[in-house]
C-alpha atoms as a PDB file:
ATOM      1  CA  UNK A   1    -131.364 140.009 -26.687  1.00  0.00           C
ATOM      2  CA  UNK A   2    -131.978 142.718 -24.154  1.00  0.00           C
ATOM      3  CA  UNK A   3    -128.993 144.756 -25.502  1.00  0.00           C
ATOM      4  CA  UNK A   4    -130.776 145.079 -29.193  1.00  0.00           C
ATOM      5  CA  UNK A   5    -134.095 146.354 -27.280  1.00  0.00           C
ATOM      6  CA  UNK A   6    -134.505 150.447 -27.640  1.00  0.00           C
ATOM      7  CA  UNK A   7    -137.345 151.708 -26.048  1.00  0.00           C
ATOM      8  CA  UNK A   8    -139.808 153.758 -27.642  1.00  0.00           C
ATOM      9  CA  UNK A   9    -139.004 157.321 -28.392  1.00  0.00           C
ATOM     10  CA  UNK A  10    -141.358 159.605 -26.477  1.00  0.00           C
ATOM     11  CA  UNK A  11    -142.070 162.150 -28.906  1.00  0.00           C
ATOM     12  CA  UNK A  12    -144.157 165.680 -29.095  1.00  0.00           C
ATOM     13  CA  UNK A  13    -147.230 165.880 -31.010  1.00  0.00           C
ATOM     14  CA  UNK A  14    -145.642 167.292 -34.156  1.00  0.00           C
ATOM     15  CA  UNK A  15    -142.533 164.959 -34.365  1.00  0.00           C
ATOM     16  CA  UNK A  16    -145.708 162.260 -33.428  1.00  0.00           C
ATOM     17  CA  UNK A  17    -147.379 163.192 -36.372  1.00  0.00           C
ATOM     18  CA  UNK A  18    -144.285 163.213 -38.429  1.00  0.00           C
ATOM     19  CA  UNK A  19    -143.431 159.613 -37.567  1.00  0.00           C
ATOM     20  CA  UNK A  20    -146.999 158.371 -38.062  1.00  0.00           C
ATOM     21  CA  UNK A  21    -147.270 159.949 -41.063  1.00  0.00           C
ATOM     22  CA  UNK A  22    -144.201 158.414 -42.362  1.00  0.00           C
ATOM     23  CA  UNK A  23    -145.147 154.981 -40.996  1.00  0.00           C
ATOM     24  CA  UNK A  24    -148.520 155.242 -42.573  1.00  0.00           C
ATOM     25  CA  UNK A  25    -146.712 155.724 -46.039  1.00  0.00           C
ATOM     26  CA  UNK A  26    -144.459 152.727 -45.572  1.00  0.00           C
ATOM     27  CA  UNK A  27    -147.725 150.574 -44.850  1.00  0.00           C
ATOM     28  CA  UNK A  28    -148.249 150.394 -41.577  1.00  0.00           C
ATOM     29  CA  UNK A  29    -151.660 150.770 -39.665  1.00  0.00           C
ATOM     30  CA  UNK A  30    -151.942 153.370 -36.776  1.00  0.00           C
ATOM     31  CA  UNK A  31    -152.817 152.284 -33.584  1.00  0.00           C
ATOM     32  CA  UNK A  32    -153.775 154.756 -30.769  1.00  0.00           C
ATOM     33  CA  UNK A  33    -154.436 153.925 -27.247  1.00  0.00           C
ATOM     34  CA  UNK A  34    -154.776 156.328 -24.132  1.00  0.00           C
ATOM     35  CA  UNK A  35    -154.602 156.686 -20.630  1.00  0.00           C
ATOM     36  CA  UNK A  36    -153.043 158.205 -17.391  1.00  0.00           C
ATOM     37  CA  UNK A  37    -151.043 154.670 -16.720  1.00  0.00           C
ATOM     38  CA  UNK A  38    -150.471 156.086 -12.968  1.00  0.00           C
ATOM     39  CA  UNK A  39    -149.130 153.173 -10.910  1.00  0.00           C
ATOM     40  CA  UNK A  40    -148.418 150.748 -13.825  1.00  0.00           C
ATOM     41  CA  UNK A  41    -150.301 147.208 -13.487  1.00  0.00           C
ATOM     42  CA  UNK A  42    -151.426 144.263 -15.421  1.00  0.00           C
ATOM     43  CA  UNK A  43    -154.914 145.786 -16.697  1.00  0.00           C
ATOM     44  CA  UNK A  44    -152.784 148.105 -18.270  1.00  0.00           C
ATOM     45  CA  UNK A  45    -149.877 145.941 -19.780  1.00  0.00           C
ATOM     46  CA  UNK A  46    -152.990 143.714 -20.938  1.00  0.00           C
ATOM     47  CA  UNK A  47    -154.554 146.844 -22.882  1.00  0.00           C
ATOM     48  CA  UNK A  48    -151.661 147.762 -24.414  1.00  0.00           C
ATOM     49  CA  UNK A  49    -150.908 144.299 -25.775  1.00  0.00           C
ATOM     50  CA  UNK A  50    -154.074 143.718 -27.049  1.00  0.00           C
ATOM     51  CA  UNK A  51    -154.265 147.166 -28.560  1.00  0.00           C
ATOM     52  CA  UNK A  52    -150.597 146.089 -30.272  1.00  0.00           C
ATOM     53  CA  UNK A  53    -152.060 142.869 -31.510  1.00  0.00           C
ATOM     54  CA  UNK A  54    -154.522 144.890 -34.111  1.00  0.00           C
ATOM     55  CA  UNK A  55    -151.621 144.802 -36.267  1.00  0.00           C
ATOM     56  CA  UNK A  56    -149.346 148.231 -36.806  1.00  0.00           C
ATOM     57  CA  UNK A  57    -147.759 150.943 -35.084  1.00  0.00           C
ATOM     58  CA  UNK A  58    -149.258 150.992 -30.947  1.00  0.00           C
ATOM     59  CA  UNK A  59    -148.927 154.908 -30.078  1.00  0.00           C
ATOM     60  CA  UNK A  60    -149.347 155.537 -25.949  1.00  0.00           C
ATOM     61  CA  UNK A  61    -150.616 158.785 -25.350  1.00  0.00           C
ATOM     62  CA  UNK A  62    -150.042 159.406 -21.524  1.00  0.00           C
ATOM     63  CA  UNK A  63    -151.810 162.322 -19.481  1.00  0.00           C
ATOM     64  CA  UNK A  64    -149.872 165.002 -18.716  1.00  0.00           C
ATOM     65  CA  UNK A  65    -149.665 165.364 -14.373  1.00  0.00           C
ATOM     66  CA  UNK A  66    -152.100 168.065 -14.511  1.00  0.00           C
ATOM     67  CA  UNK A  67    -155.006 166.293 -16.901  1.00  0.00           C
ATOM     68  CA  UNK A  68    -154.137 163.420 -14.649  1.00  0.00           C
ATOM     69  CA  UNK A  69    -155.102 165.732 -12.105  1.00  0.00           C
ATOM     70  CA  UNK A  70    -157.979 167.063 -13.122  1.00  0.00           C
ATOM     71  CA  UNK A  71    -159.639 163.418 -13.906  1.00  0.00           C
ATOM     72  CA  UNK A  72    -158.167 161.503 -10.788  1.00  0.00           C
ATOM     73  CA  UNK A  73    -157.909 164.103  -8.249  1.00  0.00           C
ATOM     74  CA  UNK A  74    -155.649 165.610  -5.511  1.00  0.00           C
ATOM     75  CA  UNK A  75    -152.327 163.830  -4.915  1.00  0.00           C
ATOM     76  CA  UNK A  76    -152.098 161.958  -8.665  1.00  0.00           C
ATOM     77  CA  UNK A  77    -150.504 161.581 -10.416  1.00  0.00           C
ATOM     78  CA  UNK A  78    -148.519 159.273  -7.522  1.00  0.00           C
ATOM     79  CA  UNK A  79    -145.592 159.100 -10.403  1.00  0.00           C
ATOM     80  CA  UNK A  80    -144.387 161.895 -12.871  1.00  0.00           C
ATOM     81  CA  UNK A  81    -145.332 162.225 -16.507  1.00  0.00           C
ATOM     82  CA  UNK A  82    -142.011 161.685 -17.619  1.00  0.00           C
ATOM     83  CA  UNK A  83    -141.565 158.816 -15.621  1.00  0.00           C
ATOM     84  CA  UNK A  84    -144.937 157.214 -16.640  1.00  0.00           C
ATOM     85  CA  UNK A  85    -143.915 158.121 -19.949  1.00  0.00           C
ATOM     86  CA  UNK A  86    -140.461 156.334 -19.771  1.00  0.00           C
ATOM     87  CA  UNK A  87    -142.179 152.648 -18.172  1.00  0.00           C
ATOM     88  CA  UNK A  88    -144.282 152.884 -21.037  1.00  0.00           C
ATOM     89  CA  UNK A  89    -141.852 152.993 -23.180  1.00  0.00           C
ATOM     90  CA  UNK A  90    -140.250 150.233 -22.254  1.00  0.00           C
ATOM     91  CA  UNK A  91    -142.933 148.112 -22.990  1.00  0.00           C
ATOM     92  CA  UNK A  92    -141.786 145.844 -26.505  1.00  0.00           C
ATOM     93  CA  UNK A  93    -145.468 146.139 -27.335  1.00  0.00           C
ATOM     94  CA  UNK A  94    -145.075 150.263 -27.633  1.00  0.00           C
ATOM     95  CA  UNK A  95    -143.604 151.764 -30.568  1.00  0.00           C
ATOM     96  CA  UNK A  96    -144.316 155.635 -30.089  1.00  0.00           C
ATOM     97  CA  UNK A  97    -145.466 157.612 -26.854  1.00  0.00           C
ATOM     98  CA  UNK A  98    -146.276 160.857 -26.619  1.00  0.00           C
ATOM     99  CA  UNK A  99    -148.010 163.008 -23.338  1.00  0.00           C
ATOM    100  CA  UNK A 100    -150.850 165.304 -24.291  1.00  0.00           C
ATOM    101  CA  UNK A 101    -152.321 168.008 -21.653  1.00  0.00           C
ATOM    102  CA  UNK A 102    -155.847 168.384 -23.565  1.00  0.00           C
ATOM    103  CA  UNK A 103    -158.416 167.394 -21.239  1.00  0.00           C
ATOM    104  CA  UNK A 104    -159.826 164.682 -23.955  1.00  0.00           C
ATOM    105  CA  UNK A 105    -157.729 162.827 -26.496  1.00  0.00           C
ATOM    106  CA  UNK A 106    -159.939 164.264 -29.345  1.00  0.00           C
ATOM    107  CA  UNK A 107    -157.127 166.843 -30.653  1.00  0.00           C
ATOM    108  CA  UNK A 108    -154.571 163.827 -31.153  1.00  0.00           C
ATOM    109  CA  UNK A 109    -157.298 161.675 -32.873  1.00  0.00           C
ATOM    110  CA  UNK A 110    -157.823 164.752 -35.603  1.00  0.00           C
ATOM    111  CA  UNK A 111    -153.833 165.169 -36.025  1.00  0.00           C
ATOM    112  CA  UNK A 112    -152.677 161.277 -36.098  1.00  0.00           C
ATOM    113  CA  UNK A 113    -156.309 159.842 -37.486  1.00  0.00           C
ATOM    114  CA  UNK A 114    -155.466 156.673 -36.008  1.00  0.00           C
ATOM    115  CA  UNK A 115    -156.932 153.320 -38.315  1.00  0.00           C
ATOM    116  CA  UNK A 116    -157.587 152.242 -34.816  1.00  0.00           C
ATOM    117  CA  UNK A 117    -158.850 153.635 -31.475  1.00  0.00           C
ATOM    118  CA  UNK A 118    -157.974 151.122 -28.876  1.00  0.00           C
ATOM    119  CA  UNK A 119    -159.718 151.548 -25.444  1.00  0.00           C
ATOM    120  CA  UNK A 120    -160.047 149.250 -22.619  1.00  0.00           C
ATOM    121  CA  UNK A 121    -162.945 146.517 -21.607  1.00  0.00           C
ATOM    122  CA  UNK A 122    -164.452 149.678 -19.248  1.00  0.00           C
ATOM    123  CA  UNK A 123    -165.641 150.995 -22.707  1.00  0.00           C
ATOM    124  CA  UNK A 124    -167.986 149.717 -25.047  1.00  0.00           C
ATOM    125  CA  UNK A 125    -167.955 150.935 -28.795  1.00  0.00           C
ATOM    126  CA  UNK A 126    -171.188 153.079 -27.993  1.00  0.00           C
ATOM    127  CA  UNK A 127    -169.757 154.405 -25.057  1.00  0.00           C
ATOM    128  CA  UNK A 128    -166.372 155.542 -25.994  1.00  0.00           C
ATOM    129  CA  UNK A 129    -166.608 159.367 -25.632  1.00  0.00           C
ATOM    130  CA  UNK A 130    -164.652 160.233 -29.004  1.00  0.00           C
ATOM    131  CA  UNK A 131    -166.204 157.203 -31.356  1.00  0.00           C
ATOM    132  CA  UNK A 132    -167.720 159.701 -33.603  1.00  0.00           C
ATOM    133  CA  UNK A 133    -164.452 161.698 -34.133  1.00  0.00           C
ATOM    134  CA  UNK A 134    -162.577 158.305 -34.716  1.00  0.00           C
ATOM    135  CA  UNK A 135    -165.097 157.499 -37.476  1.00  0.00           C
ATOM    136  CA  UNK A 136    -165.044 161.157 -38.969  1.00  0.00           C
ATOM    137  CA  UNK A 137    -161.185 160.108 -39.637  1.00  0.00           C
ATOM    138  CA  UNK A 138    -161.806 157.155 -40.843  1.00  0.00           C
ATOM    139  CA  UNK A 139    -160.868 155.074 -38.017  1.00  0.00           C
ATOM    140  CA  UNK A 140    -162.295 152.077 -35.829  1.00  0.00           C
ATOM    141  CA  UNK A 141    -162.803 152.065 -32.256  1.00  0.00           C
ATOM    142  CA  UNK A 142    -161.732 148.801 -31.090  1.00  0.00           C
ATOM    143  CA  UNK A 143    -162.289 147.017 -27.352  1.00  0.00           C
ATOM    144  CA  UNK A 144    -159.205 145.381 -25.967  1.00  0.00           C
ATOM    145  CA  UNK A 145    -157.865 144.205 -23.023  1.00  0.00           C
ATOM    146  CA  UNK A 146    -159.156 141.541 -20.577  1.00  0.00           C
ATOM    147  CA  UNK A 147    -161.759 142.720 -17.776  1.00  0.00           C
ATOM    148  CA  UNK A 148    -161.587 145.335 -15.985  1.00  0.00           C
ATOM    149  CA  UNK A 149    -160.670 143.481 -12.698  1.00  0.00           C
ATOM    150  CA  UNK A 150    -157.461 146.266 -12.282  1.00  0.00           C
ATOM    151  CA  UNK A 151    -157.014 149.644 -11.344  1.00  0.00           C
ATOM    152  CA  UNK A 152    -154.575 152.208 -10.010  1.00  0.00           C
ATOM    153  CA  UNK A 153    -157.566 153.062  -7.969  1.00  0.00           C
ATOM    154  CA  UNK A 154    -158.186 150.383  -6.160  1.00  0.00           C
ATOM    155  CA  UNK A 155    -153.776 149.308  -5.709  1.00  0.00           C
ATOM    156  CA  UNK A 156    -154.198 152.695  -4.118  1.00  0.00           C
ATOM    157  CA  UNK A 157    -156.811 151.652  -1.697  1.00  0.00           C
ATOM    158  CA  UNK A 158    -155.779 148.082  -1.130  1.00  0.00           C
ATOM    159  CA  UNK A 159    -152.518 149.912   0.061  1.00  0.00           C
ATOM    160  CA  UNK A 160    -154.206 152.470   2.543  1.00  0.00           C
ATOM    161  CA  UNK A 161    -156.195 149.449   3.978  1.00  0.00           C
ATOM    162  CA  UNK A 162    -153.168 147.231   4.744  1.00  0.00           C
ATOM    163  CA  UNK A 163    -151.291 150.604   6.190  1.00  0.00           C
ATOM    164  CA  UNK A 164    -154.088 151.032   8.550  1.00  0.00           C
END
Protein backbone atom coordinates (compact mmCIF):
# COMPACT_ATOMS: atom_id res chain seq x y z
CA UNK A 1 0.00 0.00 0.00
CA UNK A 2 1.19 3.47 -0.80
CA UNK A 3 0.41 4.65 2.79
CA UNK A 4 3.10 1.96 4.35
CA UNK A 5 5.79 3.40 1.71
CA UNK A 6 8.47 5.91 3.60
CA UNK A 7 10.89 7.24 1.45
CA UNK A 8 14.42 7.02 2.01
CA UNK A 9 15.98 9.17 4.63
CA UNK A 10 18.48 11.54 3.02
CA UNK A 11 21.18 11.50 5.39
CA UNK A 12 24.80 13.36 5.92
CA UNK A 13 27.88 11.50 5.48
CA UNK A 14 28.39 10.70 9.16
CA UNK A 15 24.75 9.63 10.05
CA UNK A 16 25.45 7.67 6.31
CA UNK A 17 28.16 5.94 7.72
CA UNK A 18 26.39 5.25 10.91
CA UNK A 19 23.49 3.52 9.18
CA UNK A 20 25.73 1.52 6.84
CA UNK A 21 27.72 0.51 9.41
CA UNK A 22 24.89 -0.76 11.37
CA UNK A 23 23.32 -2.43 8.32
CA UNK A 24 26.57 -4.08 7.51
CA UNK A 25 26.48 -5.70 11.10
CA UNK A 26 22.94 -6.96 10.73
CA UNK A 27 24.07 -8.70 7.34
CA UNK A 28 23.38 -6.72 4.77
CA UNK A 29 25.66 -5.92 1.67
CA UNK A 30 26.42 -2.20 0.78
CA UNK A 31 25.53 -0.98 -2.36
CA UNK A 32 26.78 2.44 -3.65
CA UNK A 33 25.76 4.12 -6.77
CA UNK A 34 26.39 7.83 -7.93
CA UNK A 35 25.39 10.51 -9.99
CA UNK A 36 24.02 14.13 -10.53
CA UNK A 37 20.32 12.57 -11.43
CA UNK A 38 19.51 16.24 -12.94
CA UNK A 39 16.23 15.92 -14.86
CA UNK A 40 15.24 12.40 -13.62
CA UNK A 41 14.65 9.74 -16.59
CA UNK A 42 14.49 6.12 -17.32
CA UNK A 43 18.43 5.53 -17.82
CA UNK A 44 18.53 6.55 -14.45
CA UNK A 45 15.54 4.67 -12.74
CA UNK A 46 17.09 1.63 -14.82
CA UNK A 47 20.62 2.13 -13.00
CA UNK A 48 19.35 2.38 -9.86
CA UNK A 49 17.27 -0.79 -10.11
CA UNK A 50 19.80 -2.78 -11.39
CA UNK A 51 22.31 -1.45 -8.91
CA UNK A 52 19.39 -2.54 -6.11
CA UNK A 53 19.13 -5.95 -7.63
CA UNK A 54 22.95 -6.87 -6.42
CA UNK A 55 21.31 -7.75 -3.32
CA UNK A 56 21.59 -5.22 -0.04
CA UNK A 57 21.32 -1.80 0.99
CA UNK A 58 21.25 0.72 -2.62
CA UNK A 59 22.88 4.11 -1.20
CA UNK A 60 22.29 7.27 -3.90
CA UNK A 61 24.88 9.65 -3.55
CA UNK A 62 23.61 12.82 -5.47
CA UNK A 63 25.97 15.85 -6.52
CA UNK A 64 25.70 18.67 -4.65
CA UNK A 65 24.41 21.93 -7.25
CA UNK A 66 27.83 23.17 -7.35
CA UNK A 67 29.85 19.65 -8.28
CA UNK A 68 26.90 19.38 -10.60
CA UNK A 69 28.15 22.50 -11.79
CA UNK A 70 31.43 22.09 -12.19
CA UNK A 71 30.95 18.65 -14.32
CA UNK A 72 27.80 19.77 -16.41
CA UNK A 73 28.26 23.37 -16.75
CA UNK A 74 26.49 26.79 -16.55
CA UNK A 75 22.75 26.70 -15.82
CA UNK A 76 22.69 22.90 -14.05
CA UNK A 77 21.78 21.80 -12.12
CA UNK A 78 18.08 22.61 -13.95
CA UNK A 79 16.59 21.19 -10.39
CA UNK A 80 17.94 21.72 -6.75
CA UNK A 81 19.97 19.26 -4.74
CA UNK A 82 17.43 18.88 -2.30
CA UNK A 83 14.90 18.34 -4.68
CA UNK A 84 16.95 15.77 -6.73
CA UNK A 85 17.66 14.38 -3.51
CA UNK A 86 13.94 14.03 -2.42
CA UNK A 87 12.76 12.17 -6.19
CA UNK A 88 15.40 9.91 -5.41
CA UNK A 89 14.22 9.07 -2.51
CA UNK A 90 11.18 8.14 -3.46
CA UNK A 91 12.32 5.56 -5.52
CA UNK A 92 11.26 1.84 -3.55
CA UNK A 93 14.53 0.65 -5.03
CA UNK A 94 16.59 3.41 -2.70
CA UNK A 95 17.17 2.79 0.81
CA UNK A 96 19.70 5.65 1.86
CA UNK A 97 20.70 8.97 -0.06
CA UNK A 98 23.04 11.21 0.80
CA UNK A 99 24.57 14.55 -1.41
CA UNK A 100 28.33 14.86 -1.38
CA UNK A 101 30.15 18.21 -2.75
CA UNK A 102 33.69 16.37 -3.38
CA UNK A 103 34.43 16.69 -6.89
CA UNK A 104 34.86 12.64 -7.17
CA UNK A 105 32.99 10.08 -5.10
CA UNK A 106 36.37 8.65 -3.84
CA UNK A 107 36.00 10.18 -0.13
CA UNK A 108 32.50 8.32 0.31
CA UNK A 109 33.97 5.03 -1.13
CA UNK A 110 36.90 5.20 1.79
CA UNK A 111 34.16 6.10 4.61
CA UNK A 112 31.14 3.60 3.54
CA UNK A 113 33.60 0.84 1.67
CA UNK A 114 30.75 -0.17 -0.28
CA UNK A 115 30.75 -4.41 -1.15
CA UNK A 116 29.59 -2.92 -4.36
CA UNK A 117 30.32 0.04 -6.68
CA UNK A 118 27.46 0.26 -9.05
CA UNK A 119 28.01 2.50 -12.17
CA UNK A 120 26.14 2.75 -15.30
CA UNK A 121 26.58 0.88 -18.93
CA UNK A 122 28.77 4.35 -19.93
CA UNK A 123 31.47 2.65 -17.72
CA UNK A 124 33.31 -0.37 -18.13
CA UNK A 125 35.10 -2.07 -15.06
CA UNK A 126 38.54 -0.75 -16.50
CA UNK A 127 37.26 2.49 -17.00
CA UNK A 128 35.54 3.41 -13.87
CA UNK A 129 37.72 6.26 -12.48
CA UNK A 130 37.71 5.01 -8.69
CA UNK A 131 37.96 0.95 -9.44
CA UNK A 132 41.20 0.82 -7.68
CA UNK A 133 39.92 2.58 -4.49
CA UNK A 134 36.78 0.24 -4.56
CA UNK A 135 39.14 -2.77 -4.58
CA UNK A 136 41.56 -1.22 -1.87
CA UNK A 137 38.19 -1.54 0.36
CA UNK A 138 37.42 -4.56 -0.57
CA UNK A 139 34.68 -3.87 -2.85
CA UNK A 140 33.47 -4.79 -6.53
CA UNK A 141 32.77 -2.48 -9.21
CA UNK A 142 29.79 -3.72 -10.86
CA UNK A 143 28.10 -2.54 -14.50
CA UNK A 144 24.38 -2.04 -14.36
CA UNK A 145 21.79 -0.55 -16.07
CA UNK A 146 20.58 -1.03 -19.69
CA UNK A 147 22.40 1.12 -22.53
CA UNK A 148 23.15 4.20 -22.42
CA UNK A 149 20.42 5.35 -24.92
CA UNK A 150 19.33 8.30 -22.03
CA UNK A 151 20.55 11.39 -20.83
CA UNK A 152 19.66 14.63 -19.11
CA UNK A 153 21.83 15.95 -21.83
CA UNK A 154 20.29 15.17 -24.63
CA UNK A 155 16.13 15.72 -22.83
CA UNK A 156 17.84 19.07 -22.58
CA UNK A 157 18.55 19.41 -26.20
CA UNK A 158 15.62 17.54 -27.62
CA UNK A 159 13.72 20.36 -25.65
CA UNK A 160 15.68 23.45 -27.12
CA UNK A 161 15.13 21.88 -30.63
CA UNK A 162 11.32 21.54 -30.39
CA UNK A 163 11.28 25.30 -28.69
CA UNK A 164 12.97 26.57 -31.71
Amino acid sequence: MLEDFQPAPILDLAALVREAERRRAAGDRIILANGCFDLFHVGHLRYLEGAKLLGGTLIAALNSDRQTKLLKGSGRPYIPESERAEIVAALRCVDLVTIFDDPTVEGLIRALRPDFHAKGTDYTADTVPERDIVKECGGRVVIVGDAKDHSSTHLIEMLRSSSE
